[in-house]
C-alpha atoms as a PDB file:
ATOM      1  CA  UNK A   1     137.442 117.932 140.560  1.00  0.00           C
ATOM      2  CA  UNK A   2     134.824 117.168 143.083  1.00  0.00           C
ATOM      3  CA  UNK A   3     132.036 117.993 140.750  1.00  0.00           C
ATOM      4  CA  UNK A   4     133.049 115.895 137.222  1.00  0.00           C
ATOM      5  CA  UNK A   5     131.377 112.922 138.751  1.00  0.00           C
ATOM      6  CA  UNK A   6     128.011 114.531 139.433  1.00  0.00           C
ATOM      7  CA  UNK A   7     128.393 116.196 136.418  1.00  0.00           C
ATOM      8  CA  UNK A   8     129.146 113.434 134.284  1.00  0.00           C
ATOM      9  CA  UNK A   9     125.976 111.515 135.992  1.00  0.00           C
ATOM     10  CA  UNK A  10     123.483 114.501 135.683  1.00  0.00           C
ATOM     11  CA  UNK A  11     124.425 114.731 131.793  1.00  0.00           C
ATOM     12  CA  UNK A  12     124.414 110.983 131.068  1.00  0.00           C
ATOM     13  CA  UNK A  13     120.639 111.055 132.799  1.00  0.00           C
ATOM     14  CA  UNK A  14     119.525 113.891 130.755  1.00  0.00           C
ATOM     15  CA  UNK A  15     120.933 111.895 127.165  1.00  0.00           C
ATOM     16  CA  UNK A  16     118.674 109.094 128.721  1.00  0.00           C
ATOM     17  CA  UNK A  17     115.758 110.857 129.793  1.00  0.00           C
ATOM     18  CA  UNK A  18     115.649 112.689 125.888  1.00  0.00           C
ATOM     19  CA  UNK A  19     116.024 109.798 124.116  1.00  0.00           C
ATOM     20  CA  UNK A  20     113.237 108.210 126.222  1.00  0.00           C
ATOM     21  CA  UNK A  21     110.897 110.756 125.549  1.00  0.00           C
ATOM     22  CA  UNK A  22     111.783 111.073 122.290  1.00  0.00           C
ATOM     23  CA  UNK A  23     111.416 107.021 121.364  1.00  0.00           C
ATOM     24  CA  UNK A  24     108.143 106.664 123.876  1.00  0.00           C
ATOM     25  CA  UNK A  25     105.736 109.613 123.857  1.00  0.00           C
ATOM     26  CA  UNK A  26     105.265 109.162 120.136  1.00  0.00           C
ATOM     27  CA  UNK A  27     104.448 105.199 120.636  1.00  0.00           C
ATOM     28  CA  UNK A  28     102.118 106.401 123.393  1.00  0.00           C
ATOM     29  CA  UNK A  29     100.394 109.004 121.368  1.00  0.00           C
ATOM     30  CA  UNK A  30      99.941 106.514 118.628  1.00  0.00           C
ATOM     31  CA  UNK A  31      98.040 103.929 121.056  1.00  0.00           C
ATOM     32  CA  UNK A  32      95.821 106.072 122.528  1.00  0.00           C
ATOM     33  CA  UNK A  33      95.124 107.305 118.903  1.00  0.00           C
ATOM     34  CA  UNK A  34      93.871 103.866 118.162  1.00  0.00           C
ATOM     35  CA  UNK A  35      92.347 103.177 121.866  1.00  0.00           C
ATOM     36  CA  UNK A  36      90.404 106.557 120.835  1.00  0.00           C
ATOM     37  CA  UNK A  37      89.163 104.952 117.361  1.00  0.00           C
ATOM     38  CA  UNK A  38      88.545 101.671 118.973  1.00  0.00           C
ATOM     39  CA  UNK A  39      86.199 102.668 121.336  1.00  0.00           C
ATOM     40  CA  UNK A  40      84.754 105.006 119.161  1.00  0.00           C
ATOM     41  CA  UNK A  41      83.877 102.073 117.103  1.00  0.00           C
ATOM     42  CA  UNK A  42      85.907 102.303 114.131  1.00  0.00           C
ATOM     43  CA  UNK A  43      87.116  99.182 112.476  1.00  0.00           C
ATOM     44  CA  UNK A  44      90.007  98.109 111.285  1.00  0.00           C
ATOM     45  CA  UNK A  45      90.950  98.135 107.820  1.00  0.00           C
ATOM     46  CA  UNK A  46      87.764 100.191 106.542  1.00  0.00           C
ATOM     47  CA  UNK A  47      87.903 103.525 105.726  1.00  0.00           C
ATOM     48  CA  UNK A  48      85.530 105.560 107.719  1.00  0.00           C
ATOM     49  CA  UNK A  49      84.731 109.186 107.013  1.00  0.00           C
ATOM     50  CA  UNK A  50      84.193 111.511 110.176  1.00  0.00           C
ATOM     51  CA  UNK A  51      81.301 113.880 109.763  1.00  0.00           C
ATOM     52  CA  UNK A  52      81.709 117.616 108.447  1.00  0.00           C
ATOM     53  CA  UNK A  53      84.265 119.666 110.899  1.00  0.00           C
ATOM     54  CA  UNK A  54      81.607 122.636 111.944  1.00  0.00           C
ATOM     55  CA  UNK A  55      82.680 124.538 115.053  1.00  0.00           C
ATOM     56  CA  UNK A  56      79.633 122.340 116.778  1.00  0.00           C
ATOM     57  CA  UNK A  57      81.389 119.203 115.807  1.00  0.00           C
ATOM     58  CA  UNK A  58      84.878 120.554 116.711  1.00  0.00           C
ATOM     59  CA  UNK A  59      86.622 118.463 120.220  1.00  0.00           C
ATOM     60  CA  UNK A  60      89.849 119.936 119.082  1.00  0.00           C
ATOM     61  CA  UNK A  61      91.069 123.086 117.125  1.00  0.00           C
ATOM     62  CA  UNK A  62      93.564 121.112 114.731  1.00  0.00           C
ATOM     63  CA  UNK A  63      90.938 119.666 111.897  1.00  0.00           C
ATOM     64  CA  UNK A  64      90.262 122.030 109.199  1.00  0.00           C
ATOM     65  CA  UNK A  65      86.538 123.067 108.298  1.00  0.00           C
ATOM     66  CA  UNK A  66      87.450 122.885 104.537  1.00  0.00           C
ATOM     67  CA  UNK A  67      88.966 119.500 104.748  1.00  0.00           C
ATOM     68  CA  UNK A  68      86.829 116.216 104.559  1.00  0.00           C
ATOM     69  CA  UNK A  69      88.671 113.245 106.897  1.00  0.00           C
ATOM     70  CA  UNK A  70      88.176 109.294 105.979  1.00  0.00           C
ATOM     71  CA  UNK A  71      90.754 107.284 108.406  1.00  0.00           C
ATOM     72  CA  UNK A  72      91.520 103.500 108.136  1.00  0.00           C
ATOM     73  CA  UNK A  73      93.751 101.828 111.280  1.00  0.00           C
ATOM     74  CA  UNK A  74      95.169  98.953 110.287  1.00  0.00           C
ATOM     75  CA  UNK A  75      97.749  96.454 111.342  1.00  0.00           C
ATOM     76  CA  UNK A  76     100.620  94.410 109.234  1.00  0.00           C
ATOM     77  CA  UNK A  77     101.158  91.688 111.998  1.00  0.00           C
ATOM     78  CA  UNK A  78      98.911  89.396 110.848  1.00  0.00           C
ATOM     79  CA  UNK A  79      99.777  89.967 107.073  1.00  0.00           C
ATOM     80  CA  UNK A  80     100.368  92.993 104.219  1.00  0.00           C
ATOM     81  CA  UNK A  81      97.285  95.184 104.138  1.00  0.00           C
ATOM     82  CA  UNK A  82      96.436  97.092 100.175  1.00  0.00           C
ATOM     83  CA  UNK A  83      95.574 100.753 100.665  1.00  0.00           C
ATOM     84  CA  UNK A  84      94.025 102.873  97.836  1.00  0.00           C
ATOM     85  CA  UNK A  85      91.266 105.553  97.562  1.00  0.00           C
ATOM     86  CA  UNK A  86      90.058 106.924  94.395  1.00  0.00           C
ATOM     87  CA  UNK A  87      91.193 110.311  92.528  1.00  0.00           C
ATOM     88  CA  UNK A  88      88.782 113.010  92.798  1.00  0.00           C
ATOM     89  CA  UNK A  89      87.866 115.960  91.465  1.00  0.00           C
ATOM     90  CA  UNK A  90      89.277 118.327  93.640  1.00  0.00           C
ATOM     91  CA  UNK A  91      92.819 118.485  95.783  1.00  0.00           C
ATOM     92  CA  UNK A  92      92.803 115.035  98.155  1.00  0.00           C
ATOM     93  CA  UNK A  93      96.071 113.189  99.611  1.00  0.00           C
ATOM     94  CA  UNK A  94      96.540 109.878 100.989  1.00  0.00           C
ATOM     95  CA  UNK A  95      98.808 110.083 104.387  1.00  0.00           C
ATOM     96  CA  UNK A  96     100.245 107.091 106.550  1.00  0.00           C
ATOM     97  CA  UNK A  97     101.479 106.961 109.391  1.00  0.00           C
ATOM     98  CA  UNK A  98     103.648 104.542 111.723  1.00  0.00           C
ATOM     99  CA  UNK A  99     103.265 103.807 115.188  1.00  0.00           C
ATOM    100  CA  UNK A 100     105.596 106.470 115.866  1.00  0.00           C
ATOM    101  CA  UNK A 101     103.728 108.880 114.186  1.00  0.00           C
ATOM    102  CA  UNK A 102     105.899 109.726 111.501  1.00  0.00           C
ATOM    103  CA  UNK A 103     104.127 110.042 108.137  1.00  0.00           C
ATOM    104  CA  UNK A 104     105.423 107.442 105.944  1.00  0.00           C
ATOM    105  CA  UNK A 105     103.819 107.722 102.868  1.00  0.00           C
ATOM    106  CA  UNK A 106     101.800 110.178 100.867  1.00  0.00           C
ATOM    107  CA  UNK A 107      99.869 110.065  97.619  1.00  0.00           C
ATOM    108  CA  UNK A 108      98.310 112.602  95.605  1.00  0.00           C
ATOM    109  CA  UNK A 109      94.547 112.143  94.961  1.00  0.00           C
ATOM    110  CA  UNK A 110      93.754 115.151  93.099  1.00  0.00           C
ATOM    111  CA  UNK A 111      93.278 114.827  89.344  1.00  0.00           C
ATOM    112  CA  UNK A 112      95.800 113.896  86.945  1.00  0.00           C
ATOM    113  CA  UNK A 113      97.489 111.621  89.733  1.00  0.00           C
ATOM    114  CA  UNK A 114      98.350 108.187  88.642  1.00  0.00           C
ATOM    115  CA  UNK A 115      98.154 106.751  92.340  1.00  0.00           C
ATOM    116  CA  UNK A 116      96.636 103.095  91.878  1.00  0.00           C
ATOM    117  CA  UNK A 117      97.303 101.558  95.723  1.00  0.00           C
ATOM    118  CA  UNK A 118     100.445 101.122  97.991  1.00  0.00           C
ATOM    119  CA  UNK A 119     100.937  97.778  99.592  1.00  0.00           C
ATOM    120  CA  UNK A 120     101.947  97.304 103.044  1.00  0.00           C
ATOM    121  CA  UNK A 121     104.243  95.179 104.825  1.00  0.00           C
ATOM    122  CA  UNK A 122     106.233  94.168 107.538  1.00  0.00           C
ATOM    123  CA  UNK A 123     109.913  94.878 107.067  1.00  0.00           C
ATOM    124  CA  UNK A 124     110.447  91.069 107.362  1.00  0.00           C
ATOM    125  CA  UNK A 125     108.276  89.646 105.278  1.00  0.00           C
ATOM    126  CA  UNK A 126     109.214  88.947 101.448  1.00  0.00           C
ATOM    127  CA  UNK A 127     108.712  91.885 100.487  1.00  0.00           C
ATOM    128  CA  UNK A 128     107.579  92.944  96.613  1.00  0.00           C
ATOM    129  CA  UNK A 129     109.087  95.887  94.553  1.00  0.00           C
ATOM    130  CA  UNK A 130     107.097  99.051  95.662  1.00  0.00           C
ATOM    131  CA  UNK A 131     105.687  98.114  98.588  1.00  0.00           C
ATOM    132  CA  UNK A 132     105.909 100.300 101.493  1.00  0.00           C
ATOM    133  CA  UNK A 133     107.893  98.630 105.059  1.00  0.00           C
ATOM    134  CA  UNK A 134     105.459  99.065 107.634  1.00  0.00           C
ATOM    135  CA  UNK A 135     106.012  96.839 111.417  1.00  0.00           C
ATOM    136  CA  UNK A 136     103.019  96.729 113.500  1.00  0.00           C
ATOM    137  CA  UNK A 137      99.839  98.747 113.221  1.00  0.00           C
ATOM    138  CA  UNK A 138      99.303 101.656 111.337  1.00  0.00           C
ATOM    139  CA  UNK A 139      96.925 104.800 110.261  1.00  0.00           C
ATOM    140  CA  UNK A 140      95.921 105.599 106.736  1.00  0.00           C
ATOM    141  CA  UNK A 141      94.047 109.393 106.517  1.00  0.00           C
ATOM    142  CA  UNK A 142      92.742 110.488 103.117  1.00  0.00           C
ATOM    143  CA  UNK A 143      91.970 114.201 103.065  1.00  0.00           C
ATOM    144  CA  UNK A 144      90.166 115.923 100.576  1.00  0.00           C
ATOM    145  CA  UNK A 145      89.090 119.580  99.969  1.00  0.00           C
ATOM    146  CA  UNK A 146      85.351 120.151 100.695  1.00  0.00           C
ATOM    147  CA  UNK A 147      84.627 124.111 101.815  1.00  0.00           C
ATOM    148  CA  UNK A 148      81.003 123.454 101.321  1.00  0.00           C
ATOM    149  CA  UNK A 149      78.688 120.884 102.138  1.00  0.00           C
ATOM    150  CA  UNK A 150      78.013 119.598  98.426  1.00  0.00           C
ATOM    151  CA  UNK A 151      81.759 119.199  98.405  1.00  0.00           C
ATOM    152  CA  UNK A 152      81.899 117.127 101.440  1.00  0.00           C
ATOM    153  CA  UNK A 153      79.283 114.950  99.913  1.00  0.00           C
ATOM    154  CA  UNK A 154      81.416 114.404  97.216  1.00  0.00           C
ATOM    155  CA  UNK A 155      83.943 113.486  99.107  1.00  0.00           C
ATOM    156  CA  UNK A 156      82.102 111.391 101.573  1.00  0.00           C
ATOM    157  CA  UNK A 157      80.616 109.551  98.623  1.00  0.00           C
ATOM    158  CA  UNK A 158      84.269 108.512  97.734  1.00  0.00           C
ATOM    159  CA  UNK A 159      84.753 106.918 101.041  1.00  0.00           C
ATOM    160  CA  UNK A 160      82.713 103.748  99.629  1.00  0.00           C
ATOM    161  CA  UNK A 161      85.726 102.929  96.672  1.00  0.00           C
ATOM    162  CA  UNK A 162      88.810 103.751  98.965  1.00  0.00           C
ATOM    163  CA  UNK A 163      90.140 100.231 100.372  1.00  0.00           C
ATOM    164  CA  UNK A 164      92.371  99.356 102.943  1.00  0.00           C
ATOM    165  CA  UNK A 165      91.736  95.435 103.339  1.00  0.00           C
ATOM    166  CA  UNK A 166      94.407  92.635 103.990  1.00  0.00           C
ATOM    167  CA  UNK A 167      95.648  91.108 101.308  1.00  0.00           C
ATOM    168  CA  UNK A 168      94.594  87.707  99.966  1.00  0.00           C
END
């Protein structure tokens, strides 16, 4: 009998500790993800393209060498922000993701898609038919499939008509 109360008290902290690592560390990662591209001098709402993943340009082992990156932050605070990016000619996707990380949206950008945009907004706001509920700041990543460098260029070259600008 003696031991239900500190029982009872070591299992209600452990609910509390898992549900605040659970709703935190994903808000936290998502910060320093745009502290990261902040200081690293990427705007918001422009897609950049990072260079070609070599193993000399590699800080981390996660991006893949056959995969060319263009990332956009972005935040729907001060307004809905349009996101597009042009088909190519090869496989290429369109990710976002929240500030908790989760990946919200995805678009195909390989030919014979039909993918014209996505707006986004706040969950308040009026929102239209179609557009995608999005609170606070965001990351758009467009991925395409470039194994060789003449791919990459292709890709990189798309980087110029993908948009991800506030809306007027």
């Amino acid at each position: 009998m003696r031991w239900i109360v500190p029982l009872i008290v070591f299992l209600l902290c452990a609910v509390l500790g898992h549900v605040f690592v659970l709703t935190s560390i994903p808000s936290f990662i998502m910060g320093k993800a745009h502290q990261t591209f902040e200081a690293q001098g990427i705007p918001q709402n422009v897609f950049v393209a990072s260079p070609r993943q070599t193993p000399q340009t590699q800080r981390i082992v996660r991006p893949s060498p056959d995969l060319a990156y263009a990332i956009c932050r972005f935040d729907t605070t001060r307004g809905p922000v349009f996101i597009t990016a042009p088909i190519g000619d090869g496989y290429g996707s369109l990710s976002i993701f929240n500030a908790q990380t989760d990946n919200v949206f995805v678009a195909d950008l390989s030919p014979g898609s039909d993918f014209t945009g996505i707006e986004v907004r706040r969950p308040a706001e009026n929102n239209r038919e179609g557009a995608l509920k999005l609170d606070g700041r965001g990351i758009a990543l467009i991925r395409r499939l470039a194994p060789t460098q003449v791919a990459y260029d292709r890709a990189a070259n798309l980087v110029a008509d993908a948009s991800c600008a506030p809306v007027e």
